[in-house]
C-alpha atoms as a PDB file:
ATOM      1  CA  UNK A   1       0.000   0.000   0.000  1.00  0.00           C
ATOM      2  CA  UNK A   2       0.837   3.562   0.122  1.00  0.00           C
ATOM      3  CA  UNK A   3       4.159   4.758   2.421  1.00  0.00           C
ATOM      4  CA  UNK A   4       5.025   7.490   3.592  1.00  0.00           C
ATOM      5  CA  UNK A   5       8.207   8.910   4.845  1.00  0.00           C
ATOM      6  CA  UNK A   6       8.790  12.431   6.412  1.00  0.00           C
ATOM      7  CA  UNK A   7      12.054  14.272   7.038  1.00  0.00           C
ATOM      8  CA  UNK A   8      13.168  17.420   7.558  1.00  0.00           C
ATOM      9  CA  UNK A   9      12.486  18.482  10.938  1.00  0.00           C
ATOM     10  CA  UNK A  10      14.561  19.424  13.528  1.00  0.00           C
ATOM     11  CA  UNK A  11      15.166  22.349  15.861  1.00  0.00           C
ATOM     12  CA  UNK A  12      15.292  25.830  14.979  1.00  0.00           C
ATOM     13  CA  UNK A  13      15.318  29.241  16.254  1.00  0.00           C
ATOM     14  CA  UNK A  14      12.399  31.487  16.436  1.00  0.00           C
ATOM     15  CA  UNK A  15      12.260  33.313  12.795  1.00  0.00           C
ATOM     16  CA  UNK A  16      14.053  30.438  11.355  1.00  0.00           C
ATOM     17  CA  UNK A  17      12.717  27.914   8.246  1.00  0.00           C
ATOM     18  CA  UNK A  18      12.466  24.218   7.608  1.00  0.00           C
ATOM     19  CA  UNK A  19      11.846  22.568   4.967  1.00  0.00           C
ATOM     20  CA  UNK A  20       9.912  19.157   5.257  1.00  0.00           C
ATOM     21  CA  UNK A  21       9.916  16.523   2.938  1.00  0.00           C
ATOM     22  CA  UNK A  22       7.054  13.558   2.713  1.00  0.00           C
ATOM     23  CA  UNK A  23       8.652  10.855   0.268  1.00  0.00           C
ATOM     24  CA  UNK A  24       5.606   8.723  -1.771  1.00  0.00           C
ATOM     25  CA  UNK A  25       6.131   5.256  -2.515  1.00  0.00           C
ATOM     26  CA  UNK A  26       4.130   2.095  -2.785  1.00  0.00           C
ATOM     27  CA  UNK A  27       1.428   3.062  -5.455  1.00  0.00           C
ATOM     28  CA  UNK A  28       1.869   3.517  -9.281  1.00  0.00           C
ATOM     29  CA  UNK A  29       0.284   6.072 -10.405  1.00  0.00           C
ATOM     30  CA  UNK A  30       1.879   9.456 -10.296  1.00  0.00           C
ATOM     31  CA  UNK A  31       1.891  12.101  -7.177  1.00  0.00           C
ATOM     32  CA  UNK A  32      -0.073  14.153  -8.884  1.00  0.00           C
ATOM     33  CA  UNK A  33      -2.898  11.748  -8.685  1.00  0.00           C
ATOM     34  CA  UNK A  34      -3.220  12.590  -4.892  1.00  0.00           C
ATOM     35  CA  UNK A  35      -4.456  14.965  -2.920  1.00  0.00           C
ATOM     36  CA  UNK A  36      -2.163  15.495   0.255  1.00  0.00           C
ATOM     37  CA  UNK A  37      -1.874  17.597   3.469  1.00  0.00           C
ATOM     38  CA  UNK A  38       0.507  18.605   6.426  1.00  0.00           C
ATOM     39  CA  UNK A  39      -0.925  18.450   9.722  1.00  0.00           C
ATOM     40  CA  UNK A  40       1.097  18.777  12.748  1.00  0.00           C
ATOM     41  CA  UNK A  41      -0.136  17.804  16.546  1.00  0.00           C
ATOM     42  CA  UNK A  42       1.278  18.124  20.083  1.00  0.00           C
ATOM     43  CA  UNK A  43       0.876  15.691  23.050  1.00  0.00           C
ATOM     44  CA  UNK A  44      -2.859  16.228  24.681  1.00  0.00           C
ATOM     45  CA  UNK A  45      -4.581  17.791  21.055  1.00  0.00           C
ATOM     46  CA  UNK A  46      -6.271  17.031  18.355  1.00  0.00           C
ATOM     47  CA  UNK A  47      -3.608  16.875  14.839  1.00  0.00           C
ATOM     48  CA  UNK A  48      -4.618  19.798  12.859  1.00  0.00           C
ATOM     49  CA  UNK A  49      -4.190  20.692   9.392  1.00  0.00           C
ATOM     50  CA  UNK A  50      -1.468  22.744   8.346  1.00  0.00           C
ATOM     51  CA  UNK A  51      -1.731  22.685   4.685  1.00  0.00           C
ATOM     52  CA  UNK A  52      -3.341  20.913   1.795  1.00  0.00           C
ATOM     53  CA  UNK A  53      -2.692  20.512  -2.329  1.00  0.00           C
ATOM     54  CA  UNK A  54      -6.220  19.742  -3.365  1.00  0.00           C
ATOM     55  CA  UNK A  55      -7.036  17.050  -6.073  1.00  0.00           C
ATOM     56  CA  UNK A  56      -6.960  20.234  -8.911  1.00  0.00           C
ATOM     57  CA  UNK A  57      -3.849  21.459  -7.351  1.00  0.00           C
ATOM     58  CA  UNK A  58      -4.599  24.173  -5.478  1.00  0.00           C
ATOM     59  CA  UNK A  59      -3.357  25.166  -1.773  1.00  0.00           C
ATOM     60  CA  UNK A  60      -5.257  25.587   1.278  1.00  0.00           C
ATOM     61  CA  UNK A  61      -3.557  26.820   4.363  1.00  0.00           C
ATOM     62  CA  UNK A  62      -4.333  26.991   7.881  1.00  0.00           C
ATOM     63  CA  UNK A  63      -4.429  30.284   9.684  1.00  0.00           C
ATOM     64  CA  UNK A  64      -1.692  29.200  11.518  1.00  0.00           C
ATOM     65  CA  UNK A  65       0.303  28.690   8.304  1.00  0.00           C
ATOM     66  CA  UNK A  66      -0.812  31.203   6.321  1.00  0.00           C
ATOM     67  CA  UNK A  67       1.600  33.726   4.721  1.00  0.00           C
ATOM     68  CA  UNK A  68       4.610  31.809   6.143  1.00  0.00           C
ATOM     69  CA  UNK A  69       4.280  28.222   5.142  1.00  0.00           C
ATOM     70  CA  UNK A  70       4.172  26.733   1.985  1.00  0.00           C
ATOM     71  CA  UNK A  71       3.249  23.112   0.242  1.00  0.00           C
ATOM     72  CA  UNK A  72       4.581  21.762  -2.492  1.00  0.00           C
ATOM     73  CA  UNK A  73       4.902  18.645  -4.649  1.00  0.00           C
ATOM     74  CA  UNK A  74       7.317  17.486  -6.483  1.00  0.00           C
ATOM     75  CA  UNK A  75       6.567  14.885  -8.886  1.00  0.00           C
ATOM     76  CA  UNK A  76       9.934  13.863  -9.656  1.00  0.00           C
ATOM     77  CA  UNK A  77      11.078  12.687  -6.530  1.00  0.00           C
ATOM     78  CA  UNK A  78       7.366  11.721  -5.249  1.00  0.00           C
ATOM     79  CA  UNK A  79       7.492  13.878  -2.758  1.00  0.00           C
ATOM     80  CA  UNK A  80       5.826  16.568  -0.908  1.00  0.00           C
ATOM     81  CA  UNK A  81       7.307  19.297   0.435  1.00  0.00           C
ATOM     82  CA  UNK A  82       6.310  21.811   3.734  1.00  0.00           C
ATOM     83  CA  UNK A  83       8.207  24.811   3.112  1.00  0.00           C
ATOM     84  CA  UNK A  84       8.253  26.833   6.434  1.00  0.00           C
ATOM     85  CA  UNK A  85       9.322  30.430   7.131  1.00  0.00           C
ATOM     86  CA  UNK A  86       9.523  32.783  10.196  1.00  0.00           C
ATOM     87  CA  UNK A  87       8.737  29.857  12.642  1.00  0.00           C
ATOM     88  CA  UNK A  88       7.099  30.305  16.035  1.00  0.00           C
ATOM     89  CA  UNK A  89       7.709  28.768  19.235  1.00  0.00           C
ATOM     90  CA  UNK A  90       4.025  27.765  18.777  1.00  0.00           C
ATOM     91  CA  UNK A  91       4.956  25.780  15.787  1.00  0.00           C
ATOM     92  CA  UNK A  92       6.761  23.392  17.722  1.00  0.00           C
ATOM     93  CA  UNK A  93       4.805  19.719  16.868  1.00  0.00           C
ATOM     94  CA  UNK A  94       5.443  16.464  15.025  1.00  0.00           C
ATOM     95  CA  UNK A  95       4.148  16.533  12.035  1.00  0.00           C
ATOM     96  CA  UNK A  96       2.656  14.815   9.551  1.00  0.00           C
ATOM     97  CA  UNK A  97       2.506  13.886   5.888  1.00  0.00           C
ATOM     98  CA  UNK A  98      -1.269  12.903   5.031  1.00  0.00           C
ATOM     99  CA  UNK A  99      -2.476  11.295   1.655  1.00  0.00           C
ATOM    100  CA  UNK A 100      -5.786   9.977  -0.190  1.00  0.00           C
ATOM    101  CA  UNK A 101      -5.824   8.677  -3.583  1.00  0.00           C
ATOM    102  CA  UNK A 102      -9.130  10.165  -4.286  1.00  0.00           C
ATOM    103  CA  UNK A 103     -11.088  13.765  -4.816  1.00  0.00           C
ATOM    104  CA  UNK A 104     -10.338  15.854  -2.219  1.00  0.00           C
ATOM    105  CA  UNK A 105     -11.371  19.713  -2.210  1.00  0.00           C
ATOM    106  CA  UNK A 106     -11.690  22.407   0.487  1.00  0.00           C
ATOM    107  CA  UNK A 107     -14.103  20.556   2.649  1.00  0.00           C
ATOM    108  CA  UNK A 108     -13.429  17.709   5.108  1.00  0.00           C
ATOM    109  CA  UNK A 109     -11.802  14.399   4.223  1.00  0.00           C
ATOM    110  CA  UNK A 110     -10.759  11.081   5.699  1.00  0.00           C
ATOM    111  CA  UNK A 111      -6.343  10.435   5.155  1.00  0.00           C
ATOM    112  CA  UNK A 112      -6.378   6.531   4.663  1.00  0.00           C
ATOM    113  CA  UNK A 113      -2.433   7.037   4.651  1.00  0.00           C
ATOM    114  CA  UNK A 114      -0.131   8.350   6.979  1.00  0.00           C
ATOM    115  CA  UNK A 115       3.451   9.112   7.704  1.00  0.00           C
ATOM    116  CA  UNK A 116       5.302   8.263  10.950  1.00  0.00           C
ATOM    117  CA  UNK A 117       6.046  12.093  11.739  1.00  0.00           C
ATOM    118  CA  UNK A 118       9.102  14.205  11.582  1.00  0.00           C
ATOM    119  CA  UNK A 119       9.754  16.276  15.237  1.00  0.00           C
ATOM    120  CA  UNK A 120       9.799  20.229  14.246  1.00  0.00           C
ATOM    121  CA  UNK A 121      11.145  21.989  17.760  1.00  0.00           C
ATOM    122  CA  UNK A 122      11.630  26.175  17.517  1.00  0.00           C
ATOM    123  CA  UNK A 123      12.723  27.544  20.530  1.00  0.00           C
ATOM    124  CA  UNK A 124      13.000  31.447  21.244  1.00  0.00           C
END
C-alpha cells in the first residue's frame, strides 16, 4: 500500500525555516494523482491541518500557516514538500505527511495514509 516517509524536521530558532519533505512510494500512479496535506499535533490535542494541495492542485492553508508556510509537490522525486518560514515557538509539533488517492477539495476528508512524523522543535 501507500508509504510514507517524512524528514526534515529538527530544531530551529524562532524566525528560522524548515523545509519538510514527505517521500511517496508504494502506489503507481503518479503524485499528482493525490491529494495530500501537512498536519502537525502536540501531546494532549487534536492533529490539525497545516496545509493541503487539493485534487486540482490548489493550496489551502491553515491560519496558523498562512503567509509563512508553503506546500509543495514534487513529482519527480514523489514527494511533498512543507516549506516553512519565520517559525514560532508555537509551531513546535510532530508533524505529519497525510495522503488519499481520491477527490479531495476544500471541505473535510478522511487520510487513509499516513506518515510516521518528523519532530519540528523552535525555541526562542
Amino acid at each position: 500500500q501507500v508509504q510514507l516517509v517524512e524528514s526534515g524536521g529538527g530544531s530551529v530558532q524562532s524566525g528560522g525555516s524548515l523545509r519538510l519533505s514527505c517521500e511517496v512510494s508504494g502506489y503507481r500512479i503518479s503524485l499528482s494523482t493525490y491529494c495530500m496535506a501537512w498536519y502537525r499535533q502536540v501531546p494532549g490535542k487534536e492533529r490539525e491541518e497545516v496545509a493541503r494541495i487539493t485534487t486540482d492542485g490548489l493550496t489551502i492553508y491553515g491560519a496558523s500557516a498562512k503567509g509563512r508556510f508553503t506546500i509543495s509537490q514534487d513529482n519527480a522525486n514523489n514527494s511533498m514538500l512543507l516549506q516553512m518560514d519565520s517559525l514560532k515557538s508555537e509551531d513546535t509539533a510532530t508533524y505529519f505527511c497525510a495522503a488519499r488517492v481520491a477527490i479531495c477539495g476544500y471541505s473535510k476528508v478522511s487520510w487513509p495514509y499516513w506518515g510516521q512524523g518528523t519532530q519540528v522543535t523552535v525555541t526562542s
